[in-house]
N, C-alpha and C. Protein backbone atom coordinates (compact mmCIF):
# COMPACT_ATOMS: atom_id res chain seq x y z
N UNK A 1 11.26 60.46 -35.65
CA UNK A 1 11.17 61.88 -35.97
C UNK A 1 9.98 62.21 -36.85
N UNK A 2 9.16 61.08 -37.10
CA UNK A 2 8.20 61.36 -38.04
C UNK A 2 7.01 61.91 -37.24
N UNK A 3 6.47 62.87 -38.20
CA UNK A 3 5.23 63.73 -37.51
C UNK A 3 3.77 62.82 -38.03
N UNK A 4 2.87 62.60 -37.44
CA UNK A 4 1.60 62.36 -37.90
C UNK A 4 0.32 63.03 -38.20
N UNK A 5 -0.50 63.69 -38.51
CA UNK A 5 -1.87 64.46 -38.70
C UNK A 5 -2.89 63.70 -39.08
N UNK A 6 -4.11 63.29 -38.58
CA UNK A 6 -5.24 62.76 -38.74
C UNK A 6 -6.22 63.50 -38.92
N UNK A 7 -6.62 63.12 -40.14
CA UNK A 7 -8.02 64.34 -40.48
C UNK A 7 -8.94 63.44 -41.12
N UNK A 8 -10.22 63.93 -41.27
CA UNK A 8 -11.77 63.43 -41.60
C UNK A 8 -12.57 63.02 -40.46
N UNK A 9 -12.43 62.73 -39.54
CA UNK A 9 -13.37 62.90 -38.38
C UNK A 9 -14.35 63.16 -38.57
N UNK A 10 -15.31 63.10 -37.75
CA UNK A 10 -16.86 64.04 -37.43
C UNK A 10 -17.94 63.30 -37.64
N UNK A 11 -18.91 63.78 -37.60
CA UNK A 11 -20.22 62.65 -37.36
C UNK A 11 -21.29 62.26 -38.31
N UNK A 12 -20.91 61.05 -38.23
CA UNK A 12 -22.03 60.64 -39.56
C UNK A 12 -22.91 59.54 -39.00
N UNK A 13 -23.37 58.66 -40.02
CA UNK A 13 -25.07 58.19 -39.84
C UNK A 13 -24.26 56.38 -39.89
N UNK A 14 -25.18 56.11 -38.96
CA UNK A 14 -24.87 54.58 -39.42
C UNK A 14 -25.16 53.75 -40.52
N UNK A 15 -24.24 53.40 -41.22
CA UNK A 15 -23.48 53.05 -42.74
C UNK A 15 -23.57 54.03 -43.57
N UNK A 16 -22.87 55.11 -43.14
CA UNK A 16 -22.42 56.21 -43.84
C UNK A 16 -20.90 55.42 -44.03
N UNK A 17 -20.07 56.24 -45.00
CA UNK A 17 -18.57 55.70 -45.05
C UNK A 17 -17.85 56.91 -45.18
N UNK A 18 -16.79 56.74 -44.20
CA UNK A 18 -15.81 58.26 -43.97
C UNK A 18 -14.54 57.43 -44.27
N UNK A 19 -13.69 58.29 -45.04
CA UNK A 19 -12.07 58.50 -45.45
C UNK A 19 -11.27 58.96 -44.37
N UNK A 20 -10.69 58.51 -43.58
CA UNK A 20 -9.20 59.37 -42.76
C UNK A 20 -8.10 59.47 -43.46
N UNK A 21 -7.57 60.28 -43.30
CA UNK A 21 -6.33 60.63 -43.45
C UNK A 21 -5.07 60.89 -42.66
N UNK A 22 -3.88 60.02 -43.13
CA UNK A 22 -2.89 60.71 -41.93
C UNK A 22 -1.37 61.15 -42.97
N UNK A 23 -1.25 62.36 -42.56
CA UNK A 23 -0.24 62.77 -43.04
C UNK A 23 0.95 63.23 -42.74
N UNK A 24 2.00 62.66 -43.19
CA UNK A 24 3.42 62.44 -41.85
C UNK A 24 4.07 63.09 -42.78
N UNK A 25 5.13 63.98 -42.23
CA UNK A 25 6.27 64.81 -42.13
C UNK A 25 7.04 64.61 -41.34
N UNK A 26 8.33 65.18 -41.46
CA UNK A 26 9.77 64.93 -40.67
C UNK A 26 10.62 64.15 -41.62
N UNK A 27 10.03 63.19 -42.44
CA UNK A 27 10.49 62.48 -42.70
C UNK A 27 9.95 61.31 -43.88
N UNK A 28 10.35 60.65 -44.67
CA UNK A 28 9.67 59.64 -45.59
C UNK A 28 8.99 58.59 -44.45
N UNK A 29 7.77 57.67 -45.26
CA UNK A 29 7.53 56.88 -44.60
C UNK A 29 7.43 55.25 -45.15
N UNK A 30 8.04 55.82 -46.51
CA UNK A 30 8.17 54.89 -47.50
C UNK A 30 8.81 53.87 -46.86
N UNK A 31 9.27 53.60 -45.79
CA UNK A 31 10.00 52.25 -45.53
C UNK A 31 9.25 51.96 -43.97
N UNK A 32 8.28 52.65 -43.72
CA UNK A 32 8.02 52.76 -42.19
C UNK A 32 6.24 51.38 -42.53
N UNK A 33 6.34 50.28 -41.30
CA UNK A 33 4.54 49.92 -41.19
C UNK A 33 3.99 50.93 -40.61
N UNK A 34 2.58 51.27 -41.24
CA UNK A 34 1.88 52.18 -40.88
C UNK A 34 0.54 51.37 -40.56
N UNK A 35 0.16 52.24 -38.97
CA UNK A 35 -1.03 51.52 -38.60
C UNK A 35 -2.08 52.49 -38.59
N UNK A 36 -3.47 51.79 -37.66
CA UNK A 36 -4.11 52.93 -37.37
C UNK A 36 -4.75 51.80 -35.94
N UNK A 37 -5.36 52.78 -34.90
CA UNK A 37 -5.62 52.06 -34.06
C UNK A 37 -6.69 53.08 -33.60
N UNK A 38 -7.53 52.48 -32.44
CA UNK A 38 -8.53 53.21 -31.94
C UNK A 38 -8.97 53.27 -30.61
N UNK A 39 -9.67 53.74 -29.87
CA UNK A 39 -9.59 53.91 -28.36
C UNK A 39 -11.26 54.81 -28.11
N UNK A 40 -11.65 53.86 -27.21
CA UNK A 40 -12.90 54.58 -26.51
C UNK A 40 -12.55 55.22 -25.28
N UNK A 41 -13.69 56.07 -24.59
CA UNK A 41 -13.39 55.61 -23.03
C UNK A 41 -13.06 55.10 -22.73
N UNK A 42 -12.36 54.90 -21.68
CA UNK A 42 -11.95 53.52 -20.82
C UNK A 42 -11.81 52.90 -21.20
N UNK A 43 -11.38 52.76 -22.13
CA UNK A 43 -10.74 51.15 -22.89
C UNK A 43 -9.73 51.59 -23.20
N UNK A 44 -8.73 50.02 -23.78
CA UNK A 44 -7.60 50.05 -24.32
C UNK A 44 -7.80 50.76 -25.62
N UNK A 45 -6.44 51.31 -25.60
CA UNK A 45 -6.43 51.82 -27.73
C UNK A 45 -6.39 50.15 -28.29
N UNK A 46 -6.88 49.74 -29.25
CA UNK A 46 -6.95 48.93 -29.70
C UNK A 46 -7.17 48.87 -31.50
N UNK A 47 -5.88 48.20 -31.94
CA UNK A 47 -5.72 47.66 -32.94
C UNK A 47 -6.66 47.53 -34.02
N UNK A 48 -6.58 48.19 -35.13
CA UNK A 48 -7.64 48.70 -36.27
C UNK A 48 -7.28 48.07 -37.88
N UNK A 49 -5.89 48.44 -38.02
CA UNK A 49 -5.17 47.84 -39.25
C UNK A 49 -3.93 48.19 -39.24
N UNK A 50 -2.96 47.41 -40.72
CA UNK A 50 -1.74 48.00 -40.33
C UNK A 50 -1.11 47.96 -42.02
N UNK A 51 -0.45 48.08 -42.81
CA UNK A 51 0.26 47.55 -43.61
C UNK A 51 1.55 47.99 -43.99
N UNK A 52 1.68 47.16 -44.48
CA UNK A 52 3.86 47.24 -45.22
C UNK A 52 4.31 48.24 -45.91
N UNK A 53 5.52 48.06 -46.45
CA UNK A 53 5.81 49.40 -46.75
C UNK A 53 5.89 50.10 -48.18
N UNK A 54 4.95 48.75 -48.98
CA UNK A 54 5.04 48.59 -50.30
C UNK A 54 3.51 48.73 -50.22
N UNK A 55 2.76 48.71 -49.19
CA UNK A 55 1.12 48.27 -49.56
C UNK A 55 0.78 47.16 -49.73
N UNK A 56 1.30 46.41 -50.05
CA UNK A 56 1.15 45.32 -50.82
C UNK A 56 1.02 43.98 -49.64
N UNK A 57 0.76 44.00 -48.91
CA UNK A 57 0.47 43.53 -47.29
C UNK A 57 -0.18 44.40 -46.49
N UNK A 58 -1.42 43.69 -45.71
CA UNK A 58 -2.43 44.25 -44.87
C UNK A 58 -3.22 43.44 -44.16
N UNK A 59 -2.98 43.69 -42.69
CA UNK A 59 -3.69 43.07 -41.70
C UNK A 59 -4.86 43.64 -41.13
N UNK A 60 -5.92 43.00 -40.46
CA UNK A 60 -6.76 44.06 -39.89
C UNK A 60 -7.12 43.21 -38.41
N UNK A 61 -8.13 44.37 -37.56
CA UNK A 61 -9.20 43.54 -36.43
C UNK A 61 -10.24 42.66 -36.92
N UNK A 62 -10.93 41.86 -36.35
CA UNK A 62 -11.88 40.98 -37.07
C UNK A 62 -12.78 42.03 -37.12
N UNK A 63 -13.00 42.66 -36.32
CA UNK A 63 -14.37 43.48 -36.01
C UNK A 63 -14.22 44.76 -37.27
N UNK A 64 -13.70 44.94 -37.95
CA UNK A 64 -13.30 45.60 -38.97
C UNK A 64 -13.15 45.01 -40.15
N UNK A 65 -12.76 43.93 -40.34
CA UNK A 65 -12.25 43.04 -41.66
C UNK A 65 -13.96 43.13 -42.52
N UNK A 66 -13.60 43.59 -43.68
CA UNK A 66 -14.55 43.86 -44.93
C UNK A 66 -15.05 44.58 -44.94
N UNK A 67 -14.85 45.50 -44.05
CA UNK A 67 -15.67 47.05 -43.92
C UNK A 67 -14.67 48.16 -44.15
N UNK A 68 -13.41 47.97 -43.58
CA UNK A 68 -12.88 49.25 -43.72
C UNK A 68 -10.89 48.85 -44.05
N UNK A 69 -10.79 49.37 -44.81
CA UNK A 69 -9.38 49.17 -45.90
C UNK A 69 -8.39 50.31 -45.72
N UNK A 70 -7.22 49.67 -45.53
CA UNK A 70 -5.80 50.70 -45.26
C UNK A 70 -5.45 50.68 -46.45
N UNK A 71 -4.58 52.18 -46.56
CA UNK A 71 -4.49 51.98 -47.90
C UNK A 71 -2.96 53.02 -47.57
N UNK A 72 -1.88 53.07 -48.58
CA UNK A 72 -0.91 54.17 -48.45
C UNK A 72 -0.05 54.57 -50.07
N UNK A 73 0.14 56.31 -49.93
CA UNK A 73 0.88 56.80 -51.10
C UNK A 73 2.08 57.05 -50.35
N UNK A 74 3.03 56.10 -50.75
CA UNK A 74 4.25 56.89 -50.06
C UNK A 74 4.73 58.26 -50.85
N UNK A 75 4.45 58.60 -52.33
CA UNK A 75 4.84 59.79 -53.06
C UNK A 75 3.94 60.94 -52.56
N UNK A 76 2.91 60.70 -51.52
CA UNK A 76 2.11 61.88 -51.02
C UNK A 76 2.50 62.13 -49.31
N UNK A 77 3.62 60.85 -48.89
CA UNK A 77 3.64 60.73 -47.59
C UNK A 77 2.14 60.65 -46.67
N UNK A 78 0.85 59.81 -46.92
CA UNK A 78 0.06 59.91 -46.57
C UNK A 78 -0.46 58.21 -46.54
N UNK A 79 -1.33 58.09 -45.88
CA UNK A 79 -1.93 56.73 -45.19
C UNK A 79 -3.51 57.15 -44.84
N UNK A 80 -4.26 56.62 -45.11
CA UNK A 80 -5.73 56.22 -45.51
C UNK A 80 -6.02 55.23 -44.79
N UNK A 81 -7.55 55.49 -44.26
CA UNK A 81 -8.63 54.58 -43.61
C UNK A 81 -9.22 54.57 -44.36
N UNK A 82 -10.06 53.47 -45.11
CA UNK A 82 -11.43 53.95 -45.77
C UNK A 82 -12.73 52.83 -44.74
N UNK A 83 -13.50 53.97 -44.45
CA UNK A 83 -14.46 53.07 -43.36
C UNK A 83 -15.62 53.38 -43.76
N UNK A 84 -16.22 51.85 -44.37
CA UNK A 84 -17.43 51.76 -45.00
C UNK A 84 -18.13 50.83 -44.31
N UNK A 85 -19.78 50.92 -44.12
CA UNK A 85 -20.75 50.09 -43.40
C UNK A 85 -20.58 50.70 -41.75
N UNK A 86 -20.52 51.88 -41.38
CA UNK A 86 -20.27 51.87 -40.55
C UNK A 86 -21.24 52.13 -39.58
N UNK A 87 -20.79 51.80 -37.93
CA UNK A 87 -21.86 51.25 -37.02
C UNK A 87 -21.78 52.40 -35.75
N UNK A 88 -22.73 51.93 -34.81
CA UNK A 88 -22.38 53.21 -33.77
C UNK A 88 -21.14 52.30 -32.87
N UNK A 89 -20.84 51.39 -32.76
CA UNK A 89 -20.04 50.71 -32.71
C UNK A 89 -18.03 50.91 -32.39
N UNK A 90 -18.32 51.57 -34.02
CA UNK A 90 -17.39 52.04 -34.78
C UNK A 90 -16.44 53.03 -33.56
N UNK A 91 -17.35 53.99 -33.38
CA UNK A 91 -17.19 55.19 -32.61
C UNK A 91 -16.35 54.97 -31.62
N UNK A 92 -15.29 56.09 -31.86
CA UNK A 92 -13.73 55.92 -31.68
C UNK A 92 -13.27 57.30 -31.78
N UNK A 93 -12.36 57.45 -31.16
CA UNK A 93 -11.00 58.40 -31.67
C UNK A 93 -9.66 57.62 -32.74
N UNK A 94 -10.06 57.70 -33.44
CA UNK A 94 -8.52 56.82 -34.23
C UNK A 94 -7.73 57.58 -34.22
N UNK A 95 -6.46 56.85 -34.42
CA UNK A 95 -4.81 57.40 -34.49
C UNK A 95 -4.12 56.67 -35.45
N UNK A 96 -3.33 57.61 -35.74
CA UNK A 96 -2.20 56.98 -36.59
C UNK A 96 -1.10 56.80 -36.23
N UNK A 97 -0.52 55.50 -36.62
CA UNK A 97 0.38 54.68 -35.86
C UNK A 97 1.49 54.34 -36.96
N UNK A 98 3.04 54.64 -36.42
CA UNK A 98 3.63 54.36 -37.57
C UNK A 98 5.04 53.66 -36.64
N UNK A 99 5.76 52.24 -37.93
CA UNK A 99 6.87 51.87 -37.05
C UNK A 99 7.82 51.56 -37.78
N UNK A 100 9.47 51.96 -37.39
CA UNK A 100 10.04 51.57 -38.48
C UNK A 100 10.43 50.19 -38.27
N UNK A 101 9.80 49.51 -39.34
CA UNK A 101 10.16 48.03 -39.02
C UNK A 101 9.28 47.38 -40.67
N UNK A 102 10.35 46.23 -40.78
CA UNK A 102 9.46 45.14 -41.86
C UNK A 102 8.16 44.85 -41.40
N UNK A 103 8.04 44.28 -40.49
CA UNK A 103 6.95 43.30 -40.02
C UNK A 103 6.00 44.16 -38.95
N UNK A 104 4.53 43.33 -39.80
CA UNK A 104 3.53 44.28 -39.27
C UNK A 104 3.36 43.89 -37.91
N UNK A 105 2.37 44.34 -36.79
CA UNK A 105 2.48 44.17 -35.85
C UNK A 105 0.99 44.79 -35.24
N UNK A 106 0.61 43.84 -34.73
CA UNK A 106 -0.83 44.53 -33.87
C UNK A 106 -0.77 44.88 -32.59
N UNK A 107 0.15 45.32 -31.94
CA UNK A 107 0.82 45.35 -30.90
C UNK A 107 0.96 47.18 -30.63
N UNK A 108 0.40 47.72 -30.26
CA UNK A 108 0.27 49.34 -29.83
C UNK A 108 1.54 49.94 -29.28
N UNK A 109 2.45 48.78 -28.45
CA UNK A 109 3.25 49.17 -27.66
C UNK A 109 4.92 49.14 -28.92
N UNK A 110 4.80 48.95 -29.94
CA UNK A 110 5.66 48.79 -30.81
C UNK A 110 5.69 49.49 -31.95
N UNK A 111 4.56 50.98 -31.71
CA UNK A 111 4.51 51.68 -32.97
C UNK A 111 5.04 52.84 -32.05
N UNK A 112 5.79 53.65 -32.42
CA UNK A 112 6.82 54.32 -31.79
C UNK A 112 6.46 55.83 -32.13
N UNK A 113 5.48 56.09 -33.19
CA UNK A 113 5.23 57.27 -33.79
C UNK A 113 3.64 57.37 -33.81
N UNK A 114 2.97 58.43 -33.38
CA UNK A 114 1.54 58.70 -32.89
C UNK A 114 1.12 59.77 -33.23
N UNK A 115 0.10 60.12 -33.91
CA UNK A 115 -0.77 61.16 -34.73
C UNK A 115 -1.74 61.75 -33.20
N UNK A 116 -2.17 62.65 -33.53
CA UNK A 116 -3.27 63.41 -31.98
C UNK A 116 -4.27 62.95 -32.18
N UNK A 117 -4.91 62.11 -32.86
CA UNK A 117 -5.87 61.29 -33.17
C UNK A 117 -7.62 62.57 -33.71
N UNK A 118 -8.24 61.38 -33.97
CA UNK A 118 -9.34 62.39 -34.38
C UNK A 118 -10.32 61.59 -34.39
N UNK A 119 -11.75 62.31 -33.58
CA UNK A 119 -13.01 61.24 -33.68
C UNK A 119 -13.81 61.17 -34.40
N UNK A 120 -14.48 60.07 -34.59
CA UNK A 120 -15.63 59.68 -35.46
C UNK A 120 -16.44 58.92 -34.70
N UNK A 121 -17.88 59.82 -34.76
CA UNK A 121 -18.78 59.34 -34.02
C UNK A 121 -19.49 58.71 -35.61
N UNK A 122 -20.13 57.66 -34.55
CA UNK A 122 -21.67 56.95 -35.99
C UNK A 122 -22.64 56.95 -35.09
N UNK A 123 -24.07 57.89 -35.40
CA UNK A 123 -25.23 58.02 -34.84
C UNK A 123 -26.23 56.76 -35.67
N UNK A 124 -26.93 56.43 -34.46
CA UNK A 124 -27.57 55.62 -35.03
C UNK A 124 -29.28 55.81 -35.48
């Protein structure tokens, strides 16, 4: 029943660093893994980051690992991308992905709750 909203999008410079935001209603998410995932053209949505429900655990893609950090306030009901060094690469529609479950999961087909996603282009 949880709602998602993704905001900060839009187009920046390669290794510029943009903030997303996703902000869920319906419901707490304080006990929910929250992901984020991403999707080109024709490609699969594919797996971006994810973490627990404390924060305090966080997985990522390799192709992402040290550049860009999940982060979550459950007292704001909100979940954070922070994407720094970024490439034309990058360039995506991300979504926010949320599941109620302990255990994280890089697996698209197991996050049950989906934000309308929002793009970020990186010009090079």
């Amino acid at each position: 029943q949880v709602q998602l909203v993704e905001s900060g999008g839009g187009l920046v410079q390669a290794g510029d660093s943009v903030r997303l935001s996703c902000a869920a209603s319906g419901r707490s998410i304080s006990t929910y893994v929250m992901a984020w995932f991403r999707q080109a053209p024709g490609k699969e949505r594919e797996f971006v980051a994810a973490i627990n429900w404390s924060g305090a655990t966080t997985i990522y893609a390799d192709s992402v690992k040290g550049r860009f950090s999940i982060s979550r306030n459950n007292a704001n009901n909100t979940v954070s991308l922070q994407m720094n060094s970024l490439k034309p690469e990058d360039t995506r529609v991300y979504y926010c992905a949320a599941r109620a479950s302990t255990v994280l999961s890089r697996l698209r087909g197991l996050y049950g709750n989906w934000g309308q996603g929002t793009q970020v282009t990186i010009s090079s």
